[in-house]
N, C-alpha and C. Protein backbone atom coordinates (compact mmCIF):
# COMPACT_ATOMS: atom_id res chain seq x y z
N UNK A 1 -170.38 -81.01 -83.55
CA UNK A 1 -171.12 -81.30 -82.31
C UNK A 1 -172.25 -80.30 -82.11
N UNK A 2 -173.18 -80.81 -81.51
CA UNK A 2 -174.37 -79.87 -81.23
C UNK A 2 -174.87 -80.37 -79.61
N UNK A 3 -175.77 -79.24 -79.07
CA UNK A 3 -176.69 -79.74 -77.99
C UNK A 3 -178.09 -79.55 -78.61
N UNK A 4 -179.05 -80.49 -77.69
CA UNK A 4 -180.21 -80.43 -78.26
C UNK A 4 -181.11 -79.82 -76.41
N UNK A 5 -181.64 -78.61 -76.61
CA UNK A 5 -182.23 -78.40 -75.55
C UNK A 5 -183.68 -77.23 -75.75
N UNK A 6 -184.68 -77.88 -74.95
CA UNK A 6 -185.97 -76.43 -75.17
C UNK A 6 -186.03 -76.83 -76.75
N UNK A 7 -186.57 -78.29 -77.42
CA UNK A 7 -186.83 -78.31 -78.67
C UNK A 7 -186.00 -77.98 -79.88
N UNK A 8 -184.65 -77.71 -79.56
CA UNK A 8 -183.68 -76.66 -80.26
C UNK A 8 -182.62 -77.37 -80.55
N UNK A 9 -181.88 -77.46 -81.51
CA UNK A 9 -180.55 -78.05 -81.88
C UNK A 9 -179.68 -76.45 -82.01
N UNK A 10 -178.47 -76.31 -81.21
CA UNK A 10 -177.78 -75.42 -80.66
C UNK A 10 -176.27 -76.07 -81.23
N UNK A 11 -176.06 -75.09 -82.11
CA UNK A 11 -174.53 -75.65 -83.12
C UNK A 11 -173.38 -74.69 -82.24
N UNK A 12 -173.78 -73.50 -82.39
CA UNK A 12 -172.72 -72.56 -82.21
C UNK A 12 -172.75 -72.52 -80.53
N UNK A 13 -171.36 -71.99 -80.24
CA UNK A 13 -170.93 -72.05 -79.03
C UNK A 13 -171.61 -70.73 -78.38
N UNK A 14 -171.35 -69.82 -78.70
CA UNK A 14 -172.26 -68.71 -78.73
C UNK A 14 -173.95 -69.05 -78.18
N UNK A 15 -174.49 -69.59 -79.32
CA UNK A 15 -176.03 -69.80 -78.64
C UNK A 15 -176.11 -70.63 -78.10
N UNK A 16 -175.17 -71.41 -77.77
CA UNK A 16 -175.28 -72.56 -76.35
C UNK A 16 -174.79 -71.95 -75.21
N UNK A 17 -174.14 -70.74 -75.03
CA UNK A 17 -173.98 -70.25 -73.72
C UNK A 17 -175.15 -68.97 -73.68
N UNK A 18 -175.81 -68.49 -74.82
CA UNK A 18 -176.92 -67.52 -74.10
C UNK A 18 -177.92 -68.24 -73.89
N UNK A 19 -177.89 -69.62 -74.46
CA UNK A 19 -179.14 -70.12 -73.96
C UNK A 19 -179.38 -70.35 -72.56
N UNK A 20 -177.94 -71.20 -72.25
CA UNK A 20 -177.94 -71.69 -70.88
C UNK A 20 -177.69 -70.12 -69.73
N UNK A 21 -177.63 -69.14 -70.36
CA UNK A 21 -178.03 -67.53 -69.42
C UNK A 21 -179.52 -67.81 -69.27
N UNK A 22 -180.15 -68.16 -70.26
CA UNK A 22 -181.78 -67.86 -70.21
C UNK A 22 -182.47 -68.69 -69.25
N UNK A 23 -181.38 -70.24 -69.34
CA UNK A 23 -182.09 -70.82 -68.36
C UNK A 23 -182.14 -70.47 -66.89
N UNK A 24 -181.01 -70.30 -66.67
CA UNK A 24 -180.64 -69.28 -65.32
C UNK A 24 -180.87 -68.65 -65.11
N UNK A 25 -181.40 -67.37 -66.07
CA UNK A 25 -182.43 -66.32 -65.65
C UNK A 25 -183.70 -65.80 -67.25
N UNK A 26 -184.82 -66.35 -66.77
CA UNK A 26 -185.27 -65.96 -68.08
C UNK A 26 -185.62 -64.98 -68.46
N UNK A 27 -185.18 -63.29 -67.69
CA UNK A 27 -185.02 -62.48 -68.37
C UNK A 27 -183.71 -61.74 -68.96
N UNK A 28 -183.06 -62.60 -69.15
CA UNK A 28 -181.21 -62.30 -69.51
C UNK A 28 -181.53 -61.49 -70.64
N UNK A 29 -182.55 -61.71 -71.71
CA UNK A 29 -182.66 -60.69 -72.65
C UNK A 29 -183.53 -60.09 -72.78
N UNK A 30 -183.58 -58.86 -71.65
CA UNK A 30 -184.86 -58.14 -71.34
C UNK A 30 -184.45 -56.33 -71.65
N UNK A 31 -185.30 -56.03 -72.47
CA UNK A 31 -185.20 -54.45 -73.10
C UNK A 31 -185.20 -54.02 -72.07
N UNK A 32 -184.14 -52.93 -71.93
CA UNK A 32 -183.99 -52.13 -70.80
C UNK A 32 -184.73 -51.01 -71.15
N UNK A 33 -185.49 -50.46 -72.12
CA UNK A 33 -186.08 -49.44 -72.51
C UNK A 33 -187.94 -49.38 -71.78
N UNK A 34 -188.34 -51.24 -72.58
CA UNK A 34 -189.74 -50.98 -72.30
C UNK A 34 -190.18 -52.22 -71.83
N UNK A 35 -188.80 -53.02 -71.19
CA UNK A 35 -189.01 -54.42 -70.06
C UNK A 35 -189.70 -55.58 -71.27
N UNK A 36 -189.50 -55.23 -72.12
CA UNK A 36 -189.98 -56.83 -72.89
C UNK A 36 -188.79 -57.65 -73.08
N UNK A 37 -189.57 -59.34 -72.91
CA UNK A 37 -187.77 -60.17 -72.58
C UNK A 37 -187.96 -61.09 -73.79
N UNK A 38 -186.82 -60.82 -74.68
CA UNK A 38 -186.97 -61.92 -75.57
C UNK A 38 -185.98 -63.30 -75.72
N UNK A 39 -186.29 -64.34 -76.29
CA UNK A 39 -185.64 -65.75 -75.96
C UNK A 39 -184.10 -65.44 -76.45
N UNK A 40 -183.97 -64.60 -77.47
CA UNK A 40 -182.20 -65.02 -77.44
C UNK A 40 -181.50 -63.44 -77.74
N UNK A 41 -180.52 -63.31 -78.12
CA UNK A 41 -179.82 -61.86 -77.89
C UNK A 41 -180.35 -61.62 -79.59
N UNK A 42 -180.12 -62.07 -80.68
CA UNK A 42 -180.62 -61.36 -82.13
C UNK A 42 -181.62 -61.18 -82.18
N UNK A 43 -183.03 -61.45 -81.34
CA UNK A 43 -184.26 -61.09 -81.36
C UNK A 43 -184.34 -59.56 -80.19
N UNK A 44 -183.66 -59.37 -78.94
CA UNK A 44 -183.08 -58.14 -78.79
C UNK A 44 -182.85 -57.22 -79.49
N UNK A 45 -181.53 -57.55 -79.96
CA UNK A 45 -181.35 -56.81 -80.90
C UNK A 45 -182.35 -55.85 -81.96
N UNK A 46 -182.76 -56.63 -82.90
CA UNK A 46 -183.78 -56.83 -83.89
C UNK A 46 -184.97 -55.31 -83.15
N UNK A 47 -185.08 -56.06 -81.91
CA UNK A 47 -185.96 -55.14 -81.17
C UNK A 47 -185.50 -53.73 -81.06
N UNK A 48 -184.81 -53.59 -80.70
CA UNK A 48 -184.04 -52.61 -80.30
C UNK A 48 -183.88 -51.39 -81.78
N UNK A 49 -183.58 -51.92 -82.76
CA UNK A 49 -183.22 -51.37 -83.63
C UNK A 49 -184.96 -50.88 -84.32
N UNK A 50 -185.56 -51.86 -84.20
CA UNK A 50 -187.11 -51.81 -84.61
C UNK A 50 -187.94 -50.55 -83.87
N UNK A 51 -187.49 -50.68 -82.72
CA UNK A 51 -188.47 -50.09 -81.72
C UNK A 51 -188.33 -49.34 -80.82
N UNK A 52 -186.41 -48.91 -80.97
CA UNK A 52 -185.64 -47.83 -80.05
C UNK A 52 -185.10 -46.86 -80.50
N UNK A 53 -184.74 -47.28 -82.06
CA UNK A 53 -184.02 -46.10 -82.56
C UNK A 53 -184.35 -44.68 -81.97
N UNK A 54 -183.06 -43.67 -82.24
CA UNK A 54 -183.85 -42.54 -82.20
C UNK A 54 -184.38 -42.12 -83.29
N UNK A 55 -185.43 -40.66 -83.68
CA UNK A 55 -186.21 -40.23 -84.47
C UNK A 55 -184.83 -39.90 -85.05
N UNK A 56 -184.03 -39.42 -85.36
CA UNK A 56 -183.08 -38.80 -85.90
C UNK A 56 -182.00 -39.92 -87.11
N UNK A 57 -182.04 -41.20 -86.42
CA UNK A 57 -182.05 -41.96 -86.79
C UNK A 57 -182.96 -43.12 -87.82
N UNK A 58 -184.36 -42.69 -87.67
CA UNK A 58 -185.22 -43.24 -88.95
C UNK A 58 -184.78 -42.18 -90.51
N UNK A 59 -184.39 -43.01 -91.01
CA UNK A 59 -183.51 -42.25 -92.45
C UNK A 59 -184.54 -42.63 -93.94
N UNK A 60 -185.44 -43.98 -93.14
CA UNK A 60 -186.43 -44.34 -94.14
C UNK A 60 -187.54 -43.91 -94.24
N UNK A 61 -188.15 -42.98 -94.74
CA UNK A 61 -189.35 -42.56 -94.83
C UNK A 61 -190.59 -43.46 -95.99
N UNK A 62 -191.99 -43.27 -95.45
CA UNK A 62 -193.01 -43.90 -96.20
C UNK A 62 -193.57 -42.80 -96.97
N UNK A 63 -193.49 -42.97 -98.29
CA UNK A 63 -194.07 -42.11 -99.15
C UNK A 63 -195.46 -42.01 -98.96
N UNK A 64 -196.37 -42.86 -98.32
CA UNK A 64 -198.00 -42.90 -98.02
C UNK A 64 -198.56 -42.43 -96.78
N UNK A 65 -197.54 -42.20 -95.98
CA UNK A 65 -197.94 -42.06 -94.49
C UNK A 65 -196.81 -41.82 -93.56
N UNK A 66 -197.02 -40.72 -92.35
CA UNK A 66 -195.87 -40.08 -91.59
C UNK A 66 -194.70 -40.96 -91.04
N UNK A 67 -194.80 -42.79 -91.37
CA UNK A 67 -194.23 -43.53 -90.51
C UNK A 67 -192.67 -43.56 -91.32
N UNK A 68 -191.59 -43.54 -90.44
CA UNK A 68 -190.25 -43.42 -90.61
C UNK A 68 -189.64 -44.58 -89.97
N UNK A 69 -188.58 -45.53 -90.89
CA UNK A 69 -187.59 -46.94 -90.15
C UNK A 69 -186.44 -46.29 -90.33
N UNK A 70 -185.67 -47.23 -88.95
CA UNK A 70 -184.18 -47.34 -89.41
C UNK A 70 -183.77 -48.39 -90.62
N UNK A 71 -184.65 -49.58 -91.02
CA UNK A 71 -183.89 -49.93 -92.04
C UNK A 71 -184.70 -50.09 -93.29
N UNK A 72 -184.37 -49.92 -94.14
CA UNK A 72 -184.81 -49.94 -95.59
C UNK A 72 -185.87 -51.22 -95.86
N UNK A 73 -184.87 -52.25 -95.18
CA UNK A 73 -186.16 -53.55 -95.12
C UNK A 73 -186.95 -53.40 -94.82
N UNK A 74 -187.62 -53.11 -93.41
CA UNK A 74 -188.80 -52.70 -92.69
C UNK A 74 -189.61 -51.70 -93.44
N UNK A 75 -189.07 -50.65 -93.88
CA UNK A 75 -190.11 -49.71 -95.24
C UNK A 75 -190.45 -50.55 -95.99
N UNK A 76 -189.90 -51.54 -97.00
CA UNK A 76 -190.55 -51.94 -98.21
C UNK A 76 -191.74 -53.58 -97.58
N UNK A 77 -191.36 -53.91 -96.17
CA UNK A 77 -192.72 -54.68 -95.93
C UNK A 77 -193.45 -53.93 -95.45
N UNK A 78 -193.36 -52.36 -94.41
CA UNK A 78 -194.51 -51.61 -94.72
C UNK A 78 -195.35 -51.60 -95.44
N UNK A 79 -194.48 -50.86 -96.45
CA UNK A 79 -195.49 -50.55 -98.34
C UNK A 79 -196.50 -51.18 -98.29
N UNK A 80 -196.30 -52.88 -98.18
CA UNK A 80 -197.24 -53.77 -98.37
C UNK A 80 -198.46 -53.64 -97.65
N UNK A 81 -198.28 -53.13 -96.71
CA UNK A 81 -199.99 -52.50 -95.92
C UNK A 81 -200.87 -51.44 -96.82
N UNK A 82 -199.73 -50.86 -97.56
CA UNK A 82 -200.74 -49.56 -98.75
C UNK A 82 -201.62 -50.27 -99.39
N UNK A 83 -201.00 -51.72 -99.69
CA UNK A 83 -201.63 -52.20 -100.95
C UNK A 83 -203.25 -52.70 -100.78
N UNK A 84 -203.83 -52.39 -101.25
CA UNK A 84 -205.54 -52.75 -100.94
C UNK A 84 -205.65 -53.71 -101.20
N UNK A 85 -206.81 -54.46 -100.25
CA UNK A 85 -207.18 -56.12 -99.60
C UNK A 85 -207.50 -56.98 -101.31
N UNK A 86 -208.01 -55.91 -102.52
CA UNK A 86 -208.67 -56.47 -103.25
C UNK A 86 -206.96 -57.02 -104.47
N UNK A 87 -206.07 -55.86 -104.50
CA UNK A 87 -204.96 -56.65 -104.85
C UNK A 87 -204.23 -57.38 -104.20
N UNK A 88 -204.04 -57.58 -103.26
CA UNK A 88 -203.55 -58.76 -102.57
C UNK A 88 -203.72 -60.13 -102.73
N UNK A 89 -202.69 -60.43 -104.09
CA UNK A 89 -202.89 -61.65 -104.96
C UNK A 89 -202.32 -63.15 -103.98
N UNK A 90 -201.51 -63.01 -102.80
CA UNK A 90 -201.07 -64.11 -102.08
C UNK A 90 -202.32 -64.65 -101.07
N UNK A 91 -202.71 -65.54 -101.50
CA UNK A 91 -203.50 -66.45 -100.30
C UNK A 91 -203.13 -67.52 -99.68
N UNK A 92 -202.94 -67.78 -98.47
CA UNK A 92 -203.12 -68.63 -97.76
C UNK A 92 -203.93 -69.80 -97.64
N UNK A 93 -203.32 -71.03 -97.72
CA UNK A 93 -204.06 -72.20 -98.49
C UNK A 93 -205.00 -72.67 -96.81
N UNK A 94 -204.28 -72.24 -95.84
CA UNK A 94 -204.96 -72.81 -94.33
C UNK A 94 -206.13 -71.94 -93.90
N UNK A 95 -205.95 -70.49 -94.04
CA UNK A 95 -206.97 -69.32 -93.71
C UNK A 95 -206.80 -68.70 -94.80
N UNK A 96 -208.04 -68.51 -95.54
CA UNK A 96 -208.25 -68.43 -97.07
C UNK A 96 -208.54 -67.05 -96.71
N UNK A 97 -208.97 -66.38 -95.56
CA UNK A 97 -209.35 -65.09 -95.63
C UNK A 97 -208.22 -63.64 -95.04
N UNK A 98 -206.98 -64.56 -95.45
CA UNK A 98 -205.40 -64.06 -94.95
C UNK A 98 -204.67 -63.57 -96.86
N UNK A 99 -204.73 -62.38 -97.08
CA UNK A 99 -204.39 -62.19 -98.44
C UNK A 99 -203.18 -61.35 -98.22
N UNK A 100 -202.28 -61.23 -99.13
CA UNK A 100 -200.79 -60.70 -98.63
C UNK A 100 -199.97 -60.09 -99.84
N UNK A 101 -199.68 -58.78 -99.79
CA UNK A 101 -199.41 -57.96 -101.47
C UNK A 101 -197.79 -58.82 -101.77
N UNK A 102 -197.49 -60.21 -101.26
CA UNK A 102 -195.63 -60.33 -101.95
C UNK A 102 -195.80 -61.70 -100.98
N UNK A 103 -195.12 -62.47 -101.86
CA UNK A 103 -195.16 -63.77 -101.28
C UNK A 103 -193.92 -63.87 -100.05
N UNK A 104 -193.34 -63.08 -100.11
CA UNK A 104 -192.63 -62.96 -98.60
C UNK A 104 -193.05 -62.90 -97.67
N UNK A 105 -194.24 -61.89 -97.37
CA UNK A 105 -195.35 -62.01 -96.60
C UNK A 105 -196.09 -63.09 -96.40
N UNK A 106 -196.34 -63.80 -97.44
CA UNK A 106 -197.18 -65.09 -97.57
C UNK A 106 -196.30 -66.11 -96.23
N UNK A 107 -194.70 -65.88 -97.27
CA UNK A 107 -193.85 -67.41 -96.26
C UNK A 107 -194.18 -66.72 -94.57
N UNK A 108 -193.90 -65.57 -94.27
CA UNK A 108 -193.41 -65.25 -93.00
C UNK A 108 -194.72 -65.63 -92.06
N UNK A 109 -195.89 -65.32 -92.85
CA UNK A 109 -197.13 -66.15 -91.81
C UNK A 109 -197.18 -67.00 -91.95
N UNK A 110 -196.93 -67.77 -92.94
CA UNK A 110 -196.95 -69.34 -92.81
C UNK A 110 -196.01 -69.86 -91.47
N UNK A 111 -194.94 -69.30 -91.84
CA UNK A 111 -193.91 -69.49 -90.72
C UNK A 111 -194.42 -69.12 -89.34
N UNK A 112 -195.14 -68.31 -89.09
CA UNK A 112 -195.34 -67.49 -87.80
C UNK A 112 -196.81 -68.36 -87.33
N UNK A 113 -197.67 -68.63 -88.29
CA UNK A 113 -198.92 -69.30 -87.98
C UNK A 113 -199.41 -70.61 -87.76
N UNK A 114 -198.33 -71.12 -89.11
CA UNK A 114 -198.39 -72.66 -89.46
C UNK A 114 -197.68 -73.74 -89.39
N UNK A 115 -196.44 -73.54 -88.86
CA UNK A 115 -195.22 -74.45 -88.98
C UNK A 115 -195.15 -74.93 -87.52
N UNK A 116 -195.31 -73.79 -86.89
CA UNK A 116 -195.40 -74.85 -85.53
C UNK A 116 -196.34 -75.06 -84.93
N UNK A 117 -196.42 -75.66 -83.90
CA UNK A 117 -197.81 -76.52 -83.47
C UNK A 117 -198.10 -75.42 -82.24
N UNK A 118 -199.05 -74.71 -81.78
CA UNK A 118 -199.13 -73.55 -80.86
C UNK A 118 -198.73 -74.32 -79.19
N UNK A 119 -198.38 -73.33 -78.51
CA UNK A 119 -198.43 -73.70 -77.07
C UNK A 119 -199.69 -73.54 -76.30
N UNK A 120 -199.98 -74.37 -75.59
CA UNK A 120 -201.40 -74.61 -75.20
C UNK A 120 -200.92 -74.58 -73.55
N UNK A 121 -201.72 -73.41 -72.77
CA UNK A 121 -201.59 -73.59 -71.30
C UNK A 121 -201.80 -74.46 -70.32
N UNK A 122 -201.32 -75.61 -69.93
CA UNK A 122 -201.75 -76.41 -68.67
C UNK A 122 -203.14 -75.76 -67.76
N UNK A 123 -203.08 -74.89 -67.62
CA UNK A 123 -203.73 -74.26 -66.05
C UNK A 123 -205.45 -74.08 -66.95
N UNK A 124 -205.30 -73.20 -68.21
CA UNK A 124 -206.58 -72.46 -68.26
C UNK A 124 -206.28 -72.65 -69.92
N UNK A 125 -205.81 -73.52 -70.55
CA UNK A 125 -206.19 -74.13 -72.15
C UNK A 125 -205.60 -73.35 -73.13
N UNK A 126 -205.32 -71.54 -72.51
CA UNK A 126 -205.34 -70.39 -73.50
C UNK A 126 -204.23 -70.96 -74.51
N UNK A 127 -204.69 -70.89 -75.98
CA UNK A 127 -203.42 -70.81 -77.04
C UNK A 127 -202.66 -69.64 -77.45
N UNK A 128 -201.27 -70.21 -77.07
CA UNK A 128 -200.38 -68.38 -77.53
C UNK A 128 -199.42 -69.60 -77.98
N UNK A 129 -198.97 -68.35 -79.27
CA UNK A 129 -197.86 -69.58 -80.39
C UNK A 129 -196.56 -68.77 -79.97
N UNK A 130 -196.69 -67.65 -79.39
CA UNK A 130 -195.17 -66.88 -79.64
C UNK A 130 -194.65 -67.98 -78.09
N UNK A 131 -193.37 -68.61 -78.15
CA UNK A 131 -192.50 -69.14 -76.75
C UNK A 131 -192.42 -68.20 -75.58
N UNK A 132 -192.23 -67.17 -75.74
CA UNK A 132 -191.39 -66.04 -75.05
C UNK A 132 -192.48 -65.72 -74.22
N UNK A 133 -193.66 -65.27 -75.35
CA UNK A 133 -195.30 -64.94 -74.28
C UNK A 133 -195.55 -66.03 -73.43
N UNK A 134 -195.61 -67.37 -74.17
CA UNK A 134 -196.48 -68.77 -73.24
C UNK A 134 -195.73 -68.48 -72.26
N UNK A 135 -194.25 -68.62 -72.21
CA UNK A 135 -193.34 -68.94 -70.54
C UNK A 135 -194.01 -68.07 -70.13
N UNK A 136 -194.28 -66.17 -70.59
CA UNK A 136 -194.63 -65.46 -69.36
C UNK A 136 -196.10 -65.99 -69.15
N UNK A 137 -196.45 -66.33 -69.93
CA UNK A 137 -198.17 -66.32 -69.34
C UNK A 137 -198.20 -67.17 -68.20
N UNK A 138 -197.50 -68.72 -68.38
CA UNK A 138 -197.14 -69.94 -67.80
C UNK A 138 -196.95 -69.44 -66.06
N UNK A 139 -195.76 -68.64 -66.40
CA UNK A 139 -194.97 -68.06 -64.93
C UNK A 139 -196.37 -66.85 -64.10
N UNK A 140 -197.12 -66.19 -64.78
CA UNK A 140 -197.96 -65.11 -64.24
C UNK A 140 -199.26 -66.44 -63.36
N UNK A 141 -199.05 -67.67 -64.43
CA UNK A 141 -200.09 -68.80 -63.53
C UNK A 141 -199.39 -69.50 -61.68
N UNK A 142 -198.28 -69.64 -62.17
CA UNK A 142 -197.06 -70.12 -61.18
C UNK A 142 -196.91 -69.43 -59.74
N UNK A 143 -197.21 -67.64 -60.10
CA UNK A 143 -196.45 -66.93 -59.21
C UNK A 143 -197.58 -67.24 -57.89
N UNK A 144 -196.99 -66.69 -56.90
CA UNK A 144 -198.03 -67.23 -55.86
C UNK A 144 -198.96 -66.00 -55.52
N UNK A 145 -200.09 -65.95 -55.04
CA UNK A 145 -200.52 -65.32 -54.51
C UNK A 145 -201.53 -65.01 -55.45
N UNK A 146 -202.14 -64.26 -54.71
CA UNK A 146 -203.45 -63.13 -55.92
C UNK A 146 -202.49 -61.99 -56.85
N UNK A 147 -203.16 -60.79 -57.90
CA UNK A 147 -202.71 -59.82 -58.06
C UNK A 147 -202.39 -59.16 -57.54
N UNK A 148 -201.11 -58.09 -57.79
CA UNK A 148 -200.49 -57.26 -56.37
C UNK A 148 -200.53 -55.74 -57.14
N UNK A 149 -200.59 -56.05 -58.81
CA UNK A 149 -200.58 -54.19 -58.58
C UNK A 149 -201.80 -53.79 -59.33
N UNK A 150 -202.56 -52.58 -58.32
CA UNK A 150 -203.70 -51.90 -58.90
C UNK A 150 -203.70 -50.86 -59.84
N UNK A 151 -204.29 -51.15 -60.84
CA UNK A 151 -204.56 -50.04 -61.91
C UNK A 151 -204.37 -48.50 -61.20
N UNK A 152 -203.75 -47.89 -61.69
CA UNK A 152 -202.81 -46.49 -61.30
C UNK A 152 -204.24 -45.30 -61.83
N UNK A 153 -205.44 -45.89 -62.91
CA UNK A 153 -206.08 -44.53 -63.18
C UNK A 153 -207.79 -44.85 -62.18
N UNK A 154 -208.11 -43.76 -62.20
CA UNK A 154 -209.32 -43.45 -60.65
C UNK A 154 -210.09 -44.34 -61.31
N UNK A 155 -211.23 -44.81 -60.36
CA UNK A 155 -212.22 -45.15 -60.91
C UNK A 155 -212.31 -47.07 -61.50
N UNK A 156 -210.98 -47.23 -61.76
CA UNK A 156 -210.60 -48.77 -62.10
C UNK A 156 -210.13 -49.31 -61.36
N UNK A 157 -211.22 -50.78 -60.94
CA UNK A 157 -210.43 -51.25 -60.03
C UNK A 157 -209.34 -52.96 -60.38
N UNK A 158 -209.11 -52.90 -61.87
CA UNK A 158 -208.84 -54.05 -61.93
C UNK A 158 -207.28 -53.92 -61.49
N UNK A 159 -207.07 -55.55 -61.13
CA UNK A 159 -205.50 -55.80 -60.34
C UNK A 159 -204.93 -56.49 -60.90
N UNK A 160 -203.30 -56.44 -61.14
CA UNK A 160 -202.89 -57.27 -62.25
C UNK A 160 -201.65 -58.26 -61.60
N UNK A 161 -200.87 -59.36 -62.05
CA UNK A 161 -199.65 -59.83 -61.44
C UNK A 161 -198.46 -59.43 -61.63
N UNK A 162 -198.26 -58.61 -62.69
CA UNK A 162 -197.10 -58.14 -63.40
C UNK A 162 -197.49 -56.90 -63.90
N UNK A 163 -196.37 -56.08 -63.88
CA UNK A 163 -196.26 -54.76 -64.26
C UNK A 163 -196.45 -54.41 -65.92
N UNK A 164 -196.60 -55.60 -66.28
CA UNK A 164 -196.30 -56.02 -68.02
C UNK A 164 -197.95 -55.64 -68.43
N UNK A 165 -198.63 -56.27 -67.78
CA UNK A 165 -199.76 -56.92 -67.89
C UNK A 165 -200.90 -55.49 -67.46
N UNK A 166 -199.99 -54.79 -66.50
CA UNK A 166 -201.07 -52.79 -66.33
C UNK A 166 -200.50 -52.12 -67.56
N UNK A 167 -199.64 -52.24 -67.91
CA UNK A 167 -198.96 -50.93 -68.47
C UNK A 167 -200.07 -51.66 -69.93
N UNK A 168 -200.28 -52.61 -70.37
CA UNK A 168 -201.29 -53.03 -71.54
C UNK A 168 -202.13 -52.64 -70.91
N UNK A 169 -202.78 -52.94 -70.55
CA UNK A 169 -204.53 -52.32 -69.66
C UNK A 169 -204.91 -50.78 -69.92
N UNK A 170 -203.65 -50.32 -69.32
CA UNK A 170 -203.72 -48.95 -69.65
C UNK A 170 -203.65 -48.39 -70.86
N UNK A 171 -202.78 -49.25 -71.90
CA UNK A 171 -202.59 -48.55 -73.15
C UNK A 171 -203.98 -48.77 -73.97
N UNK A 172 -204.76 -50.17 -73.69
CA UNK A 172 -205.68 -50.73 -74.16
C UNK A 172 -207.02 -49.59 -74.10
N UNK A 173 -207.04 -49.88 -72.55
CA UNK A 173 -208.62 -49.44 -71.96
C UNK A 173 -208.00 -47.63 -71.68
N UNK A 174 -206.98 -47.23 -71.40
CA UNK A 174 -207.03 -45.87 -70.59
C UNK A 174 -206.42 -44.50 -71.20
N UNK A 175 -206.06 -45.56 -72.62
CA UNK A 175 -205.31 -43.63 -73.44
C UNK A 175 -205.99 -44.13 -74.98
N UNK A 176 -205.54 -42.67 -75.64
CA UNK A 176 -206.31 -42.89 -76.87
C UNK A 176 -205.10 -42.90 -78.13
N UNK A 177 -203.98 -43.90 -77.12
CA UNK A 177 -203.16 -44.39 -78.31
C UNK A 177 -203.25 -45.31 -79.48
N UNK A 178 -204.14 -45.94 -79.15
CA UNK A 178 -204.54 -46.84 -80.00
C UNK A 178 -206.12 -46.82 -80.39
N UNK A 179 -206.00 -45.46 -81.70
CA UNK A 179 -207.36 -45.79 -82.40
C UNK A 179 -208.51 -46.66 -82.45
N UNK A 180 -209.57 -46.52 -83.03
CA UNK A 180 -210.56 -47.40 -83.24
C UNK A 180 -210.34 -48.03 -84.80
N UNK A 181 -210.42 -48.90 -85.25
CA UNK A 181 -210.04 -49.52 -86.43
C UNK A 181 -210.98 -50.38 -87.16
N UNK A 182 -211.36 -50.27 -88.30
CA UNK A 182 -212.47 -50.77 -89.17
C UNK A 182 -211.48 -51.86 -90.01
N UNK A 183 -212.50 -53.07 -90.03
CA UNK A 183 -212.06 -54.26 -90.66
C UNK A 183 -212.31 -53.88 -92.11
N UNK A 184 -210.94 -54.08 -92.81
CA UNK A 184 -211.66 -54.44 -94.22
C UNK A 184 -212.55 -55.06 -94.72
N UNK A 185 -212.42 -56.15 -94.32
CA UNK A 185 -213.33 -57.40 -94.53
C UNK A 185 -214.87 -57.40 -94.13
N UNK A 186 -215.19 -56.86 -92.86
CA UNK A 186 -216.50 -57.22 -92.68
C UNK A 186 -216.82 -56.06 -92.46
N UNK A 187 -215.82 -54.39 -92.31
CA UNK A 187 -216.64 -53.42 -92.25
C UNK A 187 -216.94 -53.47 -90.17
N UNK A 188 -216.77 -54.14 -89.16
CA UNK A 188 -216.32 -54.11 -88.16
C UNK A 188 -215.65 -52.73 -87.30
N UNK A 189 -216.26 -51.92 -86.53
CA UNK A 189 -215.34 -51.40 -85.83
C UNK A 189 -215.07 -51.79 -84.55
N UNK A 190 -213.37 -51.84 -83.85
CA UNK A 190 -212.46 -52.31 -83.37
C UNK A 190 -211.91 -51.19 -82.44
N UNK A 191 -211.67 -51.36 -80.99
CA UNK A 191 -211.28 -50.42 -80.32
C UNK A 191 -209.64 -49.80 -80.54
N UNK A 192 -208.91 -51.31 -80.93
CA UNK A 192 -207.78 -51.50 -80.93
C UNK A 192 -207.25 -52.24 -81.81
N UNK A 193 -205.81 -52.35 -82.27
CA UNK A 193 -205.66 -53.12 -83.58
C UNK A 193 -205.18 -54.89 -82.50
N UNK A 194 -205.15 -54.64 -81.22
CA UNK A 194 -205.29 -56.26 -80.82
C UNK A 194 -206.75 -56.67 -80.84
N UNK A 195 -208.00 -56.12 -80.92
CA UNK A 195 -209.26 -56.50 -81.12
C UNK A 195 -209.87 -56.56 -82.78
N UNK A 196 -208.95 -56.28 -83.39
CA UNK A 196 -209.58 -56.06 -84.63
C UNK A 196 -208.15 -57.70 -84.97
């Protein structure tokens, strides 16, 4: 027996009762660390282990660069960023200008880019393919009112609906966590690796 719900065929008993948590509240699987909510508890997880460990706990080190994982997997698709744009023998038959050092890489954007059909916003057209983002974007259109919280640094006056939505602003426009970044490809400099 299965249920079919939210596009989804749901076998196990298990993901038919966290689903129906999500429907009831759609942040049932929300990082208590840095408030991001994801659609089911193994993508939590996943997170968690990706992006919470402690330092003491990254046991994997990158022989090319200071970056340290908790799991061995995550180092060896690192690596694949060492590898320069010009060996990067995997291409992409849809965006020819997408090259990838291991055809694992190849499937996982295919998967992530191409397999499903993107979510497209009712209100304002915007395309976002990840589920988890569209609902929030969807719900930030929904909520009532104008923006309620003001940018926290002097001088800025933009206002946002969600607390999700400053704490990016700020990381974006207001600290210098995120480098400036040059495109391989066209030689481009980029404030941020979401603009590049």
């Amino acid at each position: 027996p299965y249920i079919r719900c939210c596009n989804r065929k749901l076998v196990r008993r298990q993901d038919i009762v966290h689903h129906a948590y999500r429907h009831d509240n759609p942040e049932f699987f929300k990082c208590k660390e840095c408030q991001k909510v994801f659609t089911e508890k193994a993508t939590l997880s996943r997170h968690m282990i990706e992006a919470h460990t402690p330092e003491e706990e990254l046991n994997f080190h990158c022989d090319r660069c200071p970056k340290r994982f908790a799991l061995r997997k995550k180092l060896e698709i690192h690596k694949n960023s060492h590898v320069p744009m010009a060996e990067r023998t995997f291409i992409c038959n849809q965006c020819p200008n997408s090259r990838f050092a291991s055809n694992a890489l190849l499937k996982i954007h295919i998967c992530m880019r191409h397999r499903h059909e993107p979510n497209i916003c009712h209100v304002c057209a915007k395309v976002i393919r990840d589920k988890a983002s569209f609902e929030k974007h969807v719900r930030a259109h929904l909520d009532e009112g104008a923006p309620k919280i003001k940018c926290t640094v002097d001088d800025c006056d933009h206002w946002f609906k969600h607390d999700h939505y400053l704490r990016r602003h700020i990381r974006r426009m207001h600290t210098n966590e995120e480098k400036a970044i040059s495109c391989e490809i066209c030689g481009g400099v980029y404030k941020n690796k979401c603009s590049l």
